[in-house]
Protein backbone atom coordinates (compact mmCIF):
# COMPACT_ATOMS: atom_id res chain seq x y z
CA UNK A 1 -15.78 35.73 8.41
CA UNK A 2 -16.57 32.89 6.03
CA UNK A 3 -16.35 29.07 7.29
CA UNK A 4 -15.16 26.29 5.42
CA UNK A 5 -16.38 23.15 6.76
CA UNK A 6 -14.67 20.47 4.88
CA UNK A 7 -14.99 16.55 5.18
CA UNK A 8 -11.83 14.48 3.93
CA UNK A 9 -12.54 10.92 3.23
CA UNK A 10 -9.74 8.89 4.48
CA UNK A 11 -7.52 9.09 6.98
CA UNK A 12 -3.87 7.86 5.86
CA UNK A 13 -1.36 9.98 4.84
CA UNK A 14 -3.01 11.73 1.85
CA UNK A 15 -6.12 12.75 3.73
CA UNK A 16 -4.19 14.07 6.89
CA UNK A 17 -1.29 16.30 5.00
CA UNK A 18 -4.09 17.76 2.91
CA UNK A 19 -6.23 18.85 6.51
CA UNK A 20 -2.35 19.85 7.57
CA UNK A 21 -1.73 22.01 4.63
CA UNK A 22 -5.24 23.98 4.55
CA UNK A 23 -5.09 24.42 8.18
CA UNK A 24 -1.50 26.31 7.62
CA UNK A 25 -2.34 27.81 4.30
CA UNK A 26 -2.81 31.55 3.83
CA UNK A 27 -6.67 31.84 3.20
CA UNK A 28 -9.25 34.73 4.26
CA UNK A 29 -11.71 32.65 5.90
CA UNK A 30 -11.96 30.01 8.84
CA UNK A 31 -11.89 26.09 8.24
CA UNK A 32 -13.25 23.19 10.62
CA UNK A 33 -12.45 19.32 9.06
CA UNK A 34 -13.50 16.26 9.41
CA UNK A 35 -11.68 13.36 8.67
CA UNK A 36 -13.79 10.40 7.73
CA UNK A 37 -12.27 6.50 7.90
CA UNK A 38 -13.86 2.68 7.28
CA UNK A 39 -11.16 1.64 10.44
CA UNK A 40 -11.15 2.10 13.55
CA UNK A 41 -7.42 3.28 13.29
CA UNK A 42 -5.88 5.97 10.96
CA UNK A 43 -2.73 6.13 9.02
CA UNK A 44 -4.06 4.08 6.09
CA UNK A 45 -1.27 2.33 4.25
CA UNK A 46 0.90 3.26 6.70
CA UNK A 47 -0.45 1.37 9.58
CA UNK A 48 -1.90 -1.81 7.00
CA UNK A 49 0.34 -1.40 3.34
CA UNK A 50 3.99 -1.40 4.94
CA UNK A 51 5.35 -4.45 6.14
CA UNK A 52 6.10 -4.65 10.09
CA UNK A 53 10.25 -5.10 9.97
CA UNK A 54 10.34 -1.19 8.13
CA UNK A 55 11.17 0.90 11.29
CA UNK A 56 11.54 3.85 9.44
CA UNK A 57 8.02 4.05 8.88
CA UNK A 58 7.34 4.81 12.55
CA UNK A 59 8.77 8.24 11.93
CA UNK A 60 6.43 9.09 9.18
CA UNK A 61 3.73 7.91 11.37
CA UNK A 62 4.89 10.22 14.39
CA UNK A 63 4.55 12.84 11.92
CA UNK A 64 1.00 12.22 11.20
CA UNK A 65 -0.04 11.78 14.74
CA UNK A 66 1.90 15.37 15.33
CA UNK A 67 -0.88 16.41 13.27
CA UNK A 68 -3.74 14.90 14.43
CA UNK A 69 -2.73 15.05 18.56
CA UNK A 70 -3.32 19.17 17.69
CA UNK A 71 -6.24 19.02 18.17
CA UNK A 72 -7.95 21.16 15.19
CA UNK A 73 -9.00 18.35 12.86
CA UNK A 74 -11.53 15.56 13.96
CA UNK A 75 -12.00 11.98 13.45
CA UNK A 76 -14.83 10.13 12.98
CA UNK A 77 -13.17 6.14 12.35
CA UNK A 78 -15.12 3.13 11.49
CA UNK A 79 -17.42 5.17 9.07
CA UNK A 80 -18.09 3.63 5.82
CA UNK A 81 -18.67 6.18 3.04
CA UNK A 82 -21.68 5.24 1.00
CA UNK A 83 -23.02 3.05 3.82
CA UNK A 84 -22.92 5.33 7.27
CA UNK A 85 -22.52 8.09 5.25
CA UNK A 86 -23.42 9.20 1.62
CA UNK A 87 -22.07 12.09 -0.60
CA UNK A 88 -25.56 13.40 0.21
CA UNK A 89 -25.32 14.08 3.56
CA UNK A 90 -21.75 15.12 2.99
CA UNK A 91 -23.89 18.46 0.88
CA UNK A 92 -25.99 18.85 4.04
CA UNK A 93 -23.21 19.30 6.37
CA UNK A 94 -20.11 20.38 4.58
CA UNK A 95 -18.98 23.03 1.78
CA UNK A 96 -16.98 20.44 0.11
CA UNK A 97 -15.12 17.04 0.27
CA UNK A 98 -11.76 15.93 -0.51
CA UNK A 99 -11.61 12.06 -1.21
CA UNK A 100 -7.98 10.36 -0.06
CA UNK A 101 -9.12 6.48 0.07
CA UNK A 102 -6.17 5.24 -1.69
CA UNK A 103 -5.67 2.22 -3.47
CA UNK A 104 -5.84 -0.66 -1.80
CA UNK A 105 -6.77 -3.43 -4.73
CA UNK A 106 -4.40 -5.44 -6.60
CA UNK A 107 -3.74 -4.30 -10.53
CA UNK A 108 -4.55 -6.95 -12.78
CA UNK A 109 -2.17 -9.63 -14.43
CA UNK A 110 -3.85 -11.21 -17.26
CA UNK A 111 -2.04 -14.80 -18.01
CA UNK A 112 -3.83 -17.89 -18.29
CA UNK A 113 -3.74 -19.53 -15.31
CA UNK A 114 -3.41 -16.86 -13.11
CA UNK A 115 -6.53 -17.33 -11.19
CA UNK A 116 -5.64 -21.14 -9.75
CA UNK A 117 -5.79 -22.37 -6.37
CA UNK A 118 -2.72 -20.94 -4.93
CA UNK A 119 -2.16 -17.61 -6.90
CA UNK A 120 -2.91 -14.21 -5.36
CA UNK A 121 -2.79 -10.99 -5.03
CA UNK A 122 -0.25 -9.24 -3.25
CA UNK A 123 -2.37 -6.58 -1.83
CA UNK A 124 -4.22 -9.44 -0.04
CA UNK A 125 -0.85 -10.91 1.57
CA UNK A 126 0.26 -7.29 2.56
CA UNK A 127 -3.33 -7.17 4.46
CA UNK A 128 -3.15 -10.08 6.61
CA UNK A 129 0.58 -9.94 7.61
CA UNK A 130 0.10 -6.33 8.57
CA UNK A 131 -3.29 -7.61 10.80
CA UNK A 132 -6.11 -5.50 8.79
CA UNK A 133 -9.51 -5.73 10.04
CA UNK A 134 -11.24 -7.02 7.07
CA UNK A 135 -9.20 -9.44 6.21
CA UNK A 136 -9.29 -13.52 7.27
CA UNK A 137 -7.07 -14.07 10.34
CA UNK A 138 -5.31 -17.33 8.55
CA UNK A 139 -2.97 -17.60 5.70
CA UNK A 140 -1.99 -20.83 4.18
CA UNK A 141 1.74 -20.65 3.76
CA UNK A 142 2.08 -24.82 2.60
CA UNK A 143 4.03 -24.13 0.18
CA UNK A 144 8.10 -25.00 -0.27
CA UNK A 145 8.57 -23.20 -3.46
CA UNK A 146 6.99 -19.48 -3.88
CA UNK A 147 6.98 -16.86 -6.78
CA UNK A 148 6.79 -13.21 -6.27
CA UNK A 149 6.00 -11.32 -9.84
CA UNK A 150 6.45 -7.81 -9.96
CA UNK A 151 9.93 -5.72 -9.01
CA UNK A 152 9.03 -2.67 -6.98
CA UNK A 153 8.61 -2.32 -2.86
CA UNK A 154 5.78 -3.98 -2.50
CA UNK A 155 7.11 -7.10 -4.27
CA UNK A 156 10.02 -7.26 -2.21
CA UNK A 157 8.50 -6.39 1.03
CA UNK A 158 6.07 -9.54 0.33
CA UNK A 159 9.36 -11.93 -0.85
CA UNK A 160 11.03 -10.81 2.13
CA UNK A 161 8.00 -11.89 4.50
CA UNK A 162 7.87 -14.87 2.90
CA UNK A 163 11.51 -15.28 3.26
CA UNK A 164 12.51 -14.16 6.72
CA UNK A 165 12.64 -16.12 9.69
CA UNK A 166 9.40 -15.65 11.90
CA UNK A 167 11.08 -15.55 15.19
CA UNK A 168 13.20 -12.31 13.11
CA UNK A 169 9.56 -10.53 13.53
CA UNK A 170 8.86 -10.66 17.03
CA UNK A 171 10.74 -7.30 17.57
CA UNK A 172 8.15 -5.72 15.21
CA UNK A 173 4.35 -4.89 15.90
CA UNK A 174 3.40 -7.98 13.82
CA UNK A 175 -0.41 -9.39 14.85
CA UNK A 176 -0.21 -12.59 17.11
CA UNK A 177 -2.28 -14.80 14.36
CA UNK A 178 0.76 -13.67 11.44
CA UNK A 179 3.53 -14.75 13.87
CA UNK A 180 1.95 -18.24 13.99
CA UNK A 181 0.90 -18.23 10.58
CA UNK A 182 4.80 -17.36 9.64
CA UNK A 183 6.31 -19.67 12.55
CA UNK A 184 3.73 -22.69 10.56
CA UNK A 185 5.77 -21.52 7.02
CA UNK A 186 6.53 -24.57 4.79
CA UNK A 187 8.78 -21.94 2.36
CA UNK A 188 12.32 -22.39 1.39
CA UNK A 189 12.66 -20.78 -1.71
CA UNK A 190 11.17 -17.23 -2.75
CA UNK A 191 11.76 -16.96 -6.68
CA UNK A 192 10.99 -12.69 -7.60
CA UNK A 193 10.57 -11.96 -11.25
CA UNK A 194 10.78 -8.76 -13.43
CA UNK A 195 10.76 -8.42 -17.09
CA UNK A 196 13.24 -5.77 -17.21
CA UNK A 197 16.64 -5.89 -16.10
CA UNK A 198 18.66 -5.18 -12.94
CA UNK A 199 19.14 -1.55 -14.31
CA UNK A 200 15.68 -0.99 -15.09
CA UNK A 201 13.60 -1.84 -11.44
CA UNK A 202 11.03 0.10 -9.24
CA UNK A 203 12.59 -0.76 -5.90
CA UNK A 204 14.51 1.55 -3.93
CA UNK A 205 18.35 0.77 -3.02
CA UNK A 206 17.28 0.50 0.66
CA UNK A 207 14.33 -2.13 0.12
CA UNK A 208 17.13 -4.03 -1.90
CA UNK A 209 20.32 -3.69 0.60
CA UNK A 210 17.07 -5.23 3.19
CA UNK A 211 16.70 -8.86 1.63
CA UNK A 212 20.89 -9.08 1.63
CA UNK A 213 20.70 -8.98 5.54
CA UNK A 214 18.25 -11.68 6.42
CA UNK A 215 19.73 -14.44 8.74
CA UNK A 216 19.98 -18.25 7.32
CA UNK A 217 18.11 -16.25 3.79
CA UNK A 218 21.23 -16.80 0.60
CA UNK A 219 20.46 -14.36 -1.85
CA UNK A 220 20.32 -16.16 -5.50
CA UNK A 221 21.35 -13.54 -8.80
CA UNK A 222 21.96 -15.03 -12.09
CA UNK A 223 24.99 -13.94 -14.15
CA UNK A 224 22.68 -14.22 -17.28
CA UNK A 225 21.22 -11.35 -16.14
CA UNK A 226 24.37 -8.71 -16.35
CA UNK A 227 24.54 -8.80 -19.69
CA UNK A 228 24.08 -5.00 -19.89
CA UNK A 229 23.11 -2.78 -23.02
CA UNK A 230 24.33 0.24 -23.41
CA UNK A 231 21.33 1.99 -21.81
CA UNK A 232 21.52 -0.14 -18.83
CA UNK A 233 25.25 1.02 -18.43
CA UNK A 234 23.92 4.58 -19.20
CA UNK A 235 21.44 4.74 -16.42
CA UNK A 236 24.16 3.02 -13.84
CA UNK A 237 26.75 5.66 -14.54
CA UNK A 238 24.10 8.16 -14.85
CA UNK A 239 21.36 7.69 -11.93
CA UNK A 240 23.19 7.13 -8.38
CA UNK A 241 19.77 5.27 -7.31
CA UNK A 242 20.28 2.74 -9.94
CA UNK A 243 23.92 3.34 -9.48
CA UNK A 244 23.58 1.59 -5.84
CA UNK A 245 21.29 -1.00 -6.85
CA UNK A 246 23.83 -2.64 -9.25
CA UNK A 247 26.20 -2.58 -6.53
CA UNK A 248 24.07 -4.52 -4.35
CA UNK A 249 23.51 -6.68 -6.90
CA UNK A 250 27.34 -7.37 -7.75
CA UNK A 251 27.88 -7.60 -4.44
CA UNK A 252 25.89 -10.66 -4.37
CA UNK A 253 27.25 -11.99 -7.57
CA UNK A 254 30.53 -13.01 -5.63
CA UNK A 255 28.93 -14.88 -2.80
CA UNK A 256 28.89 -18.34 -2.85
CA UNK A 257 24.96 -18.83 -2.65
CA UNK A 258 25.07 -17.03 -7.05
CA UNK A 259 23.38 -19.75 -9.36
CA UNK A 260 22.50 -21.80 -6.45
CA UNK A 261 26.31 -22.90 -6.21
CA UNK A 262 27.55 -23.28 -2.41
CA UNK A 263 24.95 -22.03 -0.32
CA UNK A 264 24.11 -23.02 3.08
CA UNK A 265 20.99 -21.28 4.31
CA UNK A 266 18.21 -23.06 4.56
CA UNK A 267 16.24 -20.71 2.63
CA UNK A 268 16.89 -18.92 -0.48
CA UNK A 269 15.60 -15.72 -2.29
CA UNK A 270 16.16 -15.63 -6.04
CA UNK A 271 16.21 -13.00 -8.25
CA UNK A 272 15.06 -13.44 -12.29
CA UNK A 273 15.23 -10.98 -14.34
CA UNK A 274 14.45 -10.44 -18.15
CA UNK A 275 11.24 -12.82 -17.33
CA UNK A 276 7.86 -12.29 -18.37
CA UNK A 277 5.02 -14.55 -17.06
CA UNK A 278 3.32 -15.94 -19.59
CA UNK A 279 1.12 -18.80 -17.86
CA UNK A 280 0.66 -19.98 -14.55
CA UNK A 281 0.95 -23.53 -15.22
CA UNK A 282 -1.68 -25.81 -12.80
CA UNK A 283 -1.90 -29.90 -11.51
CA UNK A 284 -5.14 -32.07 -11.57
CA UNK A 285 -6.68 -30.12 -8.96
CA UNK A 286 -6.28 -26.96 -10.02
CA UNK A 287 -3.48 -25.68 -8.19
CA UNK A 288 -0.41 -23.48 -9.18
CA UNK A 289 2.59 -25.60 -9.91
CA UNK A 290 4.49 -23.65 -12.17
CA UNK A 291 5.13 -19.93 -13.33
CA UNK A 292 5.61 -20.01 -17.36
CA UNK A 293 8.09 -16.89 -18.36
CA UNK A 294 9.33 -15.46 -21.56
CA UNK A 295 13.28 -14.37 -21.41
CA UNK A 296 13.45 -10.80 -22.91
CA UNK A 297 15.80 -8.59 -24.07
CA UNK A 298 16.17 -5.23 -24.48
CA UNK A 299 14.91 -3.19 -27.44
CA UNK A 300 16.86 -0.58 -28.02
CA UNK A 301 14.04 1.94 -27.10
CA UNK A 302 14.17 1.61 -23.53
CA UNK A 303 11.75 -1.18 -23.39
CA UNK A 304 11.83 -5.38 -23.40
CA UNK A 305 10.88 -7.44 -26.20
CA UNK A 306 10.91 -11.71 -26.17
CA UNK A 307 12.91 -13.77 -27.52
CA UNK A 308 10.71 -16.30 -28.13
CA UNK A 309 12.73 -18.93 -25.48
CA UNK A 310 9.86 -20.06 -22.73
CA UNK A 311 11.63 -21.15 -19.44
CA UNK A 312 9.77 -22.79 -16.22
CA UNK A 313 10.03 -22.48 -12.81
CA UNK A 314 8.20 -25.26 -10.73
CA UNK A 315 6.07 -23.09 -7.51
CA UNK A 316 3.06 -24.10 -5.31
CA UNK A 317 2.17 -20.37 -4.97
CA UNK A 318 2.58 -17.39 -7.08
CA UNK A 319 1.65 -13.59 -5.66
CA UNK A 320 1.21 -10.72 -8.15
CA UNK A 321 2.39 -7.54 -6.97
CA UNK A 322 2.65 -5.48 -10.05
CA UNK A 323 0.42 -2.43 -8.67
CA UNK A 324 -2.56 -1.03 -6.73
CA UNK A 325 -5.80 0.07 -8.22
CA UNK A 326 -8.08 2.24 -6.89
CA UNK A 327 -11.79 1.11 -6.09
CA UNK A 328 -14.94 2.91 -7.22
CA UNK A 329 -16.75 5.03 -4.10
CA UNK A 330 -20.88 5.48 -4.32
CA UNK A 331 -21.99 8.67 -6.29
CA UNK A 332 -18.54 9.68 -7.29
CA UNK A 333 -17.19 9.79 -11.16
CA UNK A 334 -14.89 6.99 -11.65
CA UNK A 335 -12.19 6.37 -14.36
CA UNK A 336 -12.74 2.12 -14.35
CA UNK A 337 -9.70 1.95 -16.95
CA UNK A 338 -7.20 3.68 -14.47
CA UNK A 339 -8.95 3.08 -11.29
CA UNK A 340 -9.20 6.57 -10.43
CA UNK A 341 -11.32 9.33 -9.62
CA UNK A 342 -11.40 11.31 -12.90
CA UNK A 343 -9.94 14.90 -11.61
CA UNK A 344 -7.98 18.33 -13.22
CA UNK A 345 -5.33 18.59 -10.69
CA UNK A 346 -8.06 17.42 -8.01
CA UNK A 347 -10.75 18.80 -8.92
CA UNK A 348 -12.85 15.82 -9.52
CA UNK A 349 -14.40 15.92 -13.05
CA UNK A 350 -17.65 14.45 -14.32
CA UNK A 351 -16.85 10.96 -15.60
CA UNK A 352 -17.74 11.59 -19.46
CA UNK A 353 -16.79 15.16 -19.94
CA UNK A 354 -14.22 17.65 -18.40
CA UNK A 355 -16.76 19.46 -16.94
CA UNK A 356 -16.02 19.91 -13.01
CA UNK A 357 -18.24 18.80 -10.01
CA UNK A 358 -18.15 21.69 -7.82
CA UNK A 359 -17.52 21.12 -4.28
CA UNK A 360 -15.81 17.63 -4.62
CA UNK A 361 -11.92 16.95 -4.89
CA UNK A 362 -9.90 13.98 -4.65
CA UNK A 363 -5.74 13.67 -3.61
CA UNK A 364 -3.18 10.75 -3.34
CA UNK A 365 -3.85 7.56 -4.98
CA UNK A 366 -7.31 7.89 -5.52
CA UNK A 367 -5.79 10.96 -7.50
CA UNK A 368 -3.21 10.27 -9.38
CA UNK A 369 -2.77 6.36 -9.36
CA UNK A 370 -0.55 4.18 -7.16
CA UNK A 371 2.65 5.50 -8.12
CA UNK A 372 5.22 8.40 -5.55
CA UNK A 373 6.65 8.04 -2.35
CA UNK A 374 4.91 10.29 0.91
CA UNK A 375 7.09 13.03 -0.84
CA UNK A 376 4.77 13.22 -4.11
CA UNK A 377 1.81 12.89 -1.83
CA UNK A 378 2.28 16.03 0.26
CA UNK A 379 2.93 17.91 -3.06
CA UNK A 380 -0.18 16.17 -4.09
CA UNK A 381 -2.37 17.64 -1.51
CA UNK A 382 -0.91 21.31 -1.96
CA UNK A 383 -2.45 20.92 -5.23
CA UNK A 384 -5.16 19.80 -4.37
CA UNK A 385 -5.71 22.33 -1.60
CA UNK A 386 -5.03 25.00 -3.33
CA UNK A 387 -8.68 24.65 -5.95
CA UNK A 388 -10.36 24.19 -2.58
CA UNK A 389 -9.26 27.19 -1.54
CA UNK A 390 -9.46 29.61 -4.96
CA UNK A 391 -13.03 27.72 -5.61
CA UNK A 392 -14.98 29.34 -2.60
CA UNK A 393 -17.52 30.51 -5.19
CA UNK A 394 -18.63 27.03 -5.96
CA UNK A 395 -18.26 25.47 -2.42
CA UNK A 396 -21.95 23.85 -1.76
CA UNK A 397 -24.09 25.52 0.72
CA UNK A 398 -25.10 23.25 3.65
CA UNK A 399 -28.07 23.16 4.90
CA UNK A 400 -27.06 22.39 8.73
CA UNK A 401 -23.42 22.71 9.23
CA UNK A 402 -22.92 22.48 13.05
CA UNK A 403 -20.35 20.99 14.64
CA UNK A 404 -22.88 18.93 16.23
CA UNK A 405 -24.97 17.90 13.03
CA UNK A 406 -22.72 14.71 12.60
CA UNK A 407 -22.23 12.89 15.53
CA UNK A 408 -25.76 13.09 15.54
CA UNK A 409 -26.41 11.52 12.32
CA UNK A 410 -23.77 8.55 13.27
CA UNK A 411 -25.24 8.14 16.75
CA UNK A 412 -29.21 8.33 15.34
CA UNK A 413 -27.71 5.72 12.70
CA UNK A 414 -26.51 3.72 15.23
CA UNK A 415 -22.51 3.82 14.18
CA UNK A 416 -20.41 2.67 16.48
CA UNK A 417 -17.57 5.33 15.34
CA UNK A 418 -14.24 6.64 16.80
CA UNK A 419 -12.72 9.59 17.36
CA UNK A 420 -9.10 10.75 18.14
CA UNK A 421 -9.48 10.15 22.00
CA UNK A 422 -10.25 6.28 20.83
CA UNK A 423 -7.04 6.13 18.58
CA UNK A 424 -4.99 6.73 21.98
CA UNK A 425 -6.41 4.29 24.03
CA UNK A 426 -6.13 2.11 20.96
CA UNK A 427 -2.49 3.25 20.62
CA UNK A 428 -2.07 2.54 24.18
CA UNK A 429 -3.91 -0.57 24.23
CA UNK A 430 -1.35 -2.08 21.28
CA UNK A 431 1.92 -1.30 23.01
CA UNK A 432 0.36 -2.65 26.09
CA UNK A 433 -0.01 -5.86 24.49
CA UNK A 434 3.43 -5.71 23.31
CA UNK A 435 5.36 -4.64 26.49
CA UNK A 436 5.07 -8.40 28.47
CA UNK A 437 7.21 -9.62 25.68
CA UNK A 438 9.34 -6.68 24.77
CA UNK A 439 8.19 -5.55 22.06
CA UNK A 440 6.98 -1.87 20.52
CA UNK A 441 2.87 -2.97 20.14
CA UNK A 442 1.00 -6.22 19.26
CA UNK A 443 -1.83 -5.14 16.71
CA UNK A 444 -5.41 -5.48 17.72
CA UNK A 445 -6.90 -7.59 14.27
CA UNK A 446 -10.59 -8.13 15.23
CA UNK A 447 -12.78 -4.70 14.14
CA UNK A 448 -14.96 -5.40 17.19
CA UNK A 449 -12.60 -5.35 19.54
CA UNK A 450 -10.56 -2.01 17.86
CA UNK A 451 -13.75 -0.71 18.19
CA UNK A 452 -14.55 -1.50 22.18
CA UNK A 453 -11.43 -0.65 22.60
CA UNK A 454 -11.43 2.83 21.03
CA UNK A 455 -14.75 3.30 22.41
CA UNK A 456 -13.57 2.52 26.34
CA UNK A 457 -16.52 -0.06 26.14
């Protein structure tokens, strides 16, 4: 019977469900895979995009490691693709390759200013509180007065962060060098804002209902911003998700912290909509002091436009979280406008035509742009797995395809990698940090010592 040996590059949740669905899939031949990660660890965004306080997310991740604890898919972790291991030898070895790295880079936000001393990227942020490798172990978190642009999870995971209490985290598997960064916090007011209105966000009711419950955190809405059109009432009578949201959000109307009137935390998280930056305003030496917005309206179409009335809101920091972008990967087509890999339903197309390269696929992000819950990324990967499966007649033809051919390579290479075995003492490792203080894990940040770790050195 005919083999498919198939490498997937990446191991978060795109990657994994795609090995998950071929493995289950009705096909007429036999398939061995690979999986292929840059960390140590697997479970991608999972384990380093979602911030720590989101229990929730520990039953997605029991799902993935369901997967991988079968036994029939192998891991080779802290393998860099392009360095430790090229699209080349992925010909030698394999019939064809999936590509599931994500996005992991902040999208652009292109206002004057926006690059001063004290402005960054979300995606950054998200990184060190959630203790990835790569990333520096300190965080300067000086500032009193902090903006968050952007209105979708990720913004409000980060303006939660920013807002909750540190000692609120220790429950959590939050890295020992956040907890102190976060205890250090100079913060007391966390300003979020969205050009659109209330009716018109990314976030999901349950993100939103999450910033209402933090201790000593008043929530700050402005009645300015309930003005609705008719297509804002439309989509609230119409859309129970946005239906919710406005409830919240009227909810919080009629406490006593609205318009800044009566409050008594001693932090507060407000919410402006109808606001589009326009400058991030600086001070002698170069730092952020201000976020410039527009107040907009609606248009009629289902859009904003400005009204021309510029407003001000003094800040000593400013993160952008209006979306992920994809990063290009060595010897593989890349769309640089979308930050993508150019692809027909995953099939991975040659960058200036729509003519396919056979043997090479992509699925999630890297796909289809940051944008779907884990839902739209299993459907994703059936996709996806279904052109690797009717495309057998342009699969590449290795030259050595052994099961051993690999480690081989790594260990004549000299990469230190991980396999599945080093996860679990990794995993075990983490929550034995954590039980001393009651808590579910403490994160392991350092890559060296994820790796000696892993690697029972």
């Amino acid at each position: 019977m005919t083999k498919l040996r198939l490498a997937i590059v990446g191991a978060g949740p795109a990657g994994i469900y795609a090995a998950d669905i071929l493995l289950k899939a009705e096909r007429k031949f036999d398939v061995s895979i690979d999986l292929f990660d840059h960390l140590p660890a697997p479970y991608g965004l999972v384990r380093y995009g979602v911030a720590p306080d989101h229990p929730r997310i520990k039953g997605i991740i029991t799902a993935l490691r369901d997967v991988l604890d079968r036994g029939d898919i192998r891991i080779f972790g802290n393998v860099r693709f392009g360095e430790d291991v090229t699209l080349d030898d992925l010909k030698r070895h394999y019939n064809a390759v999936i590509f599931a790295t994500g996005a992991i880079r902040d999208a652009a936000l292109e206002i004057p200013g926006v690059d001063a001393v004290g402005s960054y990227g979300a995606a950054n942020f998200v990184s060190w509180y959630d203790g990835h490798p790569d990333f520096p172990r300190e965080w300067p978190l000086d500032a009193a007065s902090v903006g968050v642009v952007g209105v979708g999870n990720v913004a409000l995971d980060v303006a939660r962060i920013l807002a909750k209490h540190a000692e609120d985290l220790l429950p959590t598997e939050i890295p020992a060098n956040v907890q102190a960064g976060l205890e250090a916090s100079q913060v007391t007011d966390v300003h979020v804002f969205g050009r659109r209105g209330p009716a018109q966000v990314k976030f999901t009711p349950l993100e939103l209902r999450e910033l209402g419950e933090l201790r000593d955190v008043d929530m700050v809405v402005y009645d300015e911003d309930f003005d609705y059109d008719e297509a804002s009432k439309a989509a609230i009578a119409s859309n129970k998700q946005v239906m919710v949201i406005d409830k919240v959000l009227q909810s919080w109307r009629k406490r006593p912290s609205v318009n800044n009137a009566g409050g008594e935390a001693s932090r507060r998280l407000h919410l402006h909509f109808w606001a589009k930056p326009v400058e991030v305003r600086t001070d002698d030496t170069g730092r952020a002091a201000a976020l410039v917005y527009e107040r907009t309206r609606p248009d009629g179409q289902g859009g904003v436009e400005g009204t021309g009335e510029l407003r001000e809101v003094p800040l000593q920091q400013l993160y952008r979280a209006v979306g992920y972008f994809g990063s290009p990967l060595p010897g593989v087509p890349f769309d640089k406008k979308h930050g993508v890999i150019p692809n027909h339903e995953g099939q991975v197309l040659k960058k200036d035509s729509n003519e396919r390269v056979p043997g090479v696929y992509a699925t999630g992000w890297i796909k289809r742009g940051p944008v779907g819950l884990i839902g739209h990324t299993k459907s994703d990967a059936m996709e996806t797995i279904s052109h690797v499966i009717n495309d057998q007649g342009s699969w590449w033809t290795p030259e050595d395809p052994s099961a051993e051919a690999i480690p081989a390579l790594l260990s004549e290479r000299g990469v230190a990698w991980t396999d599945l075995d080093g996860w679990h003492r990794l995993d075990e490792h983490e929550v034995a940090l954590g039980a001393p203080h009651e808590r579910a894990r403490i994160k392991v940040v350092d890559r060296d010592e994820m790796v000696r770790v892993s690697r029972g050195e």
